[in-house]
Protein backbone atom coordinates (compact mmCIF):
# COMPACT_ATOMS: atom_id res chain seq x y z
CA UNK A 1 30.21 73.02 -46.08
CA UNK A 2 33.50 70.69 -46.65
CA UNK A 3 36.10 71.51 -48.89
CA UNK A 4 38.01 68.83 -51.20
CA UNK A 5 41.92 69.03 -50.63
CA UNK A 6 42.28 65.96 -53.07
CA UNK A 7 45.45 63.89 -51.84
CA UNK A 8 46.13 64.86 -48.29
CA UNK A 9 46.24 62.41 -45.28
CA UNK A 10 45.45 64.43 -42.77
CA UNK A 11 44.35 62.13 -40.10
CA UNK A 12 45.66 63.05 -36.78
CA UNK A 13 47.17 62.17 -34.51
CA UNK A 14 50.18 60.65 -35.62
CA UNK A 15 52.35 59.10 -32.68
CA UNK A 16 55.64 59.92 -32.09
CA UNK A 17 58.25 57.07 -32.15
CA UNK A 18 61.59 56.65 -31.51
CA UNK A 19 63.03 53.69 -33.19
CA UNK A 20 66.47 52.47 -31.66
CA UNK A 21 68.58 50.19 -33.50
CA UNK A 22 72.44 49.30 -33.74
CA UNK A 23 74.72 50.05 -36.60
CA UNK A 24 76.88 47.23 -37.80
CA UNK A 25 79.85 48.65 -35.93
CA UNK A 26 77.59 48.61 -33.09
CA UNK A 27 77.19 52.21 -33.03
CA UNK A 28 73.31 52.97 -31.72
CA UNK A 29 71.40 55.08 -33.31
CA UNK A 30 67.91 56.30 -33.16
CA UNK A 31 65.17 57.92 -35.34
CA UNK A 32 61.84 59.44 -35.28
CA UNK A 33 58.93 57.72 -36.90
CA UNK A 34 55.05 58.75 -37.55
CA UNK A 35 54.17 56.10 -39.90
CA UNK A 36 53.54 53.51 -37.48
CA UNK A 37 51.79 51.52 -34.74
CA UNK A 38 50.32 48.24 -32.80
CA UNK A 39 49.12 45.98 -35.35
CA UNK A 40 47.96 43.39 -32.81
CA UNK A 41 48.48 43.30 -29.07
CA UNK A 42 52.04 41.46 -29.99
CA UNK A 43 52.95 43.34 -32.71
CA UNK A 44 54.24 46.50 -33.68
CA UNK A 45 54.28 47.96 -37.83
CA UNK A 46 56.84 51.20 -38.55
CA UNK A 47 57.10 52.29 -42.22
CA UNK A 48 60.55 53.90 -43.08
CA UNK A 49 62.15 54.95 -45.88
CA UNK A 50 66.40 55.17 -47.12
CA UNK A 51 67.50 55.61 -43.50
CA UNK A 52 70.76 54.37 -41.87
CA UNK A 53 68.20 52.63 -38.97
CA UNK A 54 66.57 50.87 -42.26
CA UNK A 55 69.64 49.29 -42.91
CA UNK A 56 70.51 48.92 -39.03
CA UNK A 57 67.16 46.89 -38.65
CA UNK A 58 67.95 44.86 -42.15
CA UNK A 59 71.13 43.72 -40.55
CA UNK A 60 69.97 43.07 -37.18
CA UNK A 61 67.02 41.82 -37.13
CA UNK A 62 65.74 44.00 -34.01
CA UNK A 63 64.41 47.12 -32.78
CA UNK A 64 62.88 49.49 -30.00
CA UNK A 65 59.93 51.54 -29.84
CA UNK A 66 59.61 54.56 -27.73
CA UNK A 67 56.54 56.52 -27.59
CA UNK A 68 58.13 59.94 -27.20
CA UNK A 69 56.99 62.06 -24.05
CA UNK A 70 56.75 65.80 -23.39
CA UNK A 71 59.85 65.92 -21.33
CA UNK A 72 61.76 64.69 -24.24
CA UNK A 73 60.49 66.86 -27.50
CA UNK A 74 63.12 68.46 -28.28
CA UNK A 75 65.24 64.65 -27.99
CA UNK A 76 62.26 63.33 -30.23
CA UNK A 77 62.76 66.10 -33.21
CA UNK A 78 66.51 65.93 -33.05
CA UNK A 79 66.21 61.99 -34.00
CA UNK A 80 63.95 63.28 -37.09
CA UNK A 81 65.83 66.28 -38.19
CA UNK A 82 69.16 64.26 -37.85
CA UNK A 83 70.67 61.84 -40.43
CA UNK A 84 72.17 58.79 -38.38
CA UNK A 85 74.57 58.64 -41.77
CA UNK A 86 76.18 62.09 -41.03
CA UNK A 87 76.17 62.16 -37.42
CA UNK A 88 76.32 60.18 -33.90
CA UNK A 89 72.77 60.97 -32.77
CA UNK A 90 73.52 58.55 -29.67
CA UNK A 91 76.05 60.94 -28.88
CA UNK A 92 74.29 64.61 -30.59
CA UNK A 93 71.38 63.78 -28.26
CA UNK A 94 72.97 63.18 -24.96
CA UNK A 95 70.04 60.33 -23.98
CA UNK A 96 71.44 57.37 -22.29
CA UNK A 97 71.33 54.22 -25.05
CA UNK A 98 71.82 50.87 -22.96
CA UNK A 99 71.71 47.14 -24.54
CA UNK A 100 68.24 45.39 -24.37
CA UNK A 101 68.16 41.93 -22.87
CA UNK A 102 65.90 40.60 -25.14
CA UNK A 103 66.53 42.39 -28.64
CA UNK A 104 69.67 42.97 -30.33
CA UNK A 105 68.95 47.05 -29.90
CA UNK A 106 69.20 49.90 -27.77
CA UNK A 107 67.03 50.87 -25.31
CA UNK A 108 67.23 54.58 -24.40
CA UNK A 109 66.25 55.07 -20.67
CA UNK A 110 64.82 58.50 -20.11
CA UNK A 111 62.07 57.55 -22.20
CA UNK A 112 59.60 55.78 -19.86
CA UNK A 113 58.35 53.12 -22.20
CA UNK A 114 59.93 51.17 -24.80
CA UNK A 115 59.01 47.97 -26.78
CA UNK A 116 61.70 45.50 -27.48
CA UNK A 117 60.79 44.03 -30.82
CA UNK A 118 62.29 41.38 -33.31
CA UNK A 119 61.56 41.53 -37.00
CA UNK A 120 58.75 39.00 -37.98
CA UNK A 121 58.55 40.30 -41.75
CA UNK A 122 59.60 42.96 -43.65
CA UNK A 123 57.86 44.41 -47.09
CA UNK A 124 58.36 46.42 -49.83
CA UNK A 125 56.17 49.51 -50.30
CA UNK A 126 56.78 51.93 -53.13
CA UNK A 127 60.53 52.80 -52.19
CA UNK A 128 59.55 52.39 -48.12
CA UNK A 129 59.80 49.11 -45.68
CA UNK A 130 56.91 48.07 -44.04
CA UNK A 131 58.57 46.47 -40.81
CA UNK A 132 56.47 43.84 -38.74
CA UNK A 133 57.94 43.91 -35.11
CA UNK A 134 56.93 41.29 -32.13
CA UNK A 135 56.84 42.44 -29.03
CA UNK A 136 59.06 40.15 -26.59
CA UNK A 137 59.24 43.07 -23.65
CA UNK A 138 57.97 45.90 -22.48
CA UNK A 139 60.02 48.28 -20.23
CA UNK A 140 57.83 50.50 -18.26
CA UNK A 141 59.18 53.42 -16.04
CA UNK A 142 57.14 52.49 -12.27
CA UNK A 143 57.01 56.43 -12.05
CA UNK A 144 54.38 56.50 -15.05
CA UNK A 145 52.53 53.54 -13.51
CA UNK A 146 49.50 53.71 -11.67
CA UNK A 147 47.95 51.41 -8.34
CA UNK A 148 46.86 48.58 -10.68
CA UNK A 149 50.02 48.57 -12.29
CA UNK A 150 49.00 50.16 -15.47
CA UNK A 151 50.37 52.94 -17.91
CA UNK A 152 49.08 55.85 -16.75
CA UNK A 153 49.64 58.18 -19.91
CA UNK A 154 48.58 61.42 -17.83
CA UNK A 155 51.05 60.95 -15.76
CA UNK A 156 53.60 59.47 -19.25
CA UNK A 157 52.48 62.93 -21.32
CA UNK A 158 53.38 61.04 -24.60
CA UNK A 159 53.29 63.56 -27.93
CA UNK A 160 51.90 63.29 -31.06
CA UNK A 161 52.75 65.23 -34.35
CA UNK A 162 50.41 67.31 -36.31
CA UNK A 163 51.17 67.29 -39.40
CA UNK A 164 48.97 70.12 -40.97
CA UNK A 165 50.65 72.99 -38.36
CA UNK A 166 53.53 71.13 -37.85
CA UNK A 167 53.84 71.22 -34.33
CA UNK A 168 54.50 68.21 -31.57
CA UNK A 169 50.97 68.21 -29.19
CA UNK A 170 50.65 66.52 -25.61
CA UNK A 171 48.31 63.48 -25.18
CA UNK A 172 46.22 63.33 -21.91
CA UNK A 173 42.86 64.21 -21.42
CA UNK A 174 39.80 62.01 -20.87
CA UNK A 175 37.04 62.85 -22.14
CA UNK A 176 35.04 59.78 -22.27
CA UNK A 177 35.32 55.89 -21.39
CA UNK A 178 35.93 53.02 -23.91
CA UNK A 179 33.21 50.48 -24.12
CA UNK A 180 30.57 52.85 -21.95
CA UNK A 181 30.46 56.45 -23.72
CA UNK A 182 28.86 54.82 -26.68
CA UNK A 183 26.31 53.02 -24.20
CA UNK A 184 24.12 56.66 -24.39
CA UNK A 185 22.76 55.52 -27.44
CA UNK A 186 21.90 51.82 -27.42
């Protein structure tokens, strides 16, 4: 039997990303995001509301996405619990913020894989902004790399949040392959 809980998004799981950004003094500054994800292979989509990084992004024009990892969760819930307009969270979190060489944001190096994004369009969505990021780099750690070259997110441990216990998880086990699981019943 199901039960109705009426207005509840409850799908799961929601990633965990760090969105870096520069303040107009130049100050970095980073924050925690759920709402978001690839849109396209290129592209990247964050929804945010009244933040200091929405204005940071406004002005810029630019920012990073990290997927947060499991060696960095506490790091992660700082940048969410944190209000970039009260405090130095470059600073508070004592990650190492460097300048990108393709974006005009900061990359922060212990995570092992950021996207360097600039702004393609922004929107308007009931008192949030919907930003559309391309993707003009990808910095990979070569520790979370596999043979071929690829991310190996076993080895990466990225997190997701879940919302209805409200409690950061670890992504990593297989349990079936894309494009063959669903073979079993053609």
């Amino acid at each position: 039997m199901k039960k109705n809980l009426g207005v509840a998004g409850e799908l799961f799981p929601q990633s965990v990303f760090i969105v870096a950004s520069y303040g107009e003094d130049g100050t970095p500054n980073a924050m925690n995001v759920a709402w978001g994800g690839e849109c396209t292979r290129t592209q990247v989509a964050i929804n945010i509301g009244d933040h200091k990084t929405t204005d940071n992004i406004l002005a810029r024009g630019a920012f990073t996405v990290a997927p947060a990892d499991a060696a960095h969760v506490a790091e992660a819930d700082y940048f969410g619990i944190a209000t970039g307009r009260r405090v130095n969270k470059a600073e508070g979190s004592g990650l190492t913020f460097t300048r990108s060489e393709f974006v005009d944001a900061p990359v922060i190096e212990e995570f092992p894989l950021t996207m360097e994004c600039r702004v393609v369009s922004v929107e308007d969505w009931a008192g949030e902004k919907r930003f559309v990021g391309e993707i003009v780099n990808t910095r990979v750690d070569e520790a979370v790399l596999d043979g071929e070259g690829r991310v190996d997110f076993s080895q990466m441990r990225p997190i997701v949040y879940d919302s209805t216990r409200r409690v950061y998880r670890v992504v990593g086990e297989e349990v079936g392959g894309a494009w063959s699981a669903g073979k079993a019943l053609m």
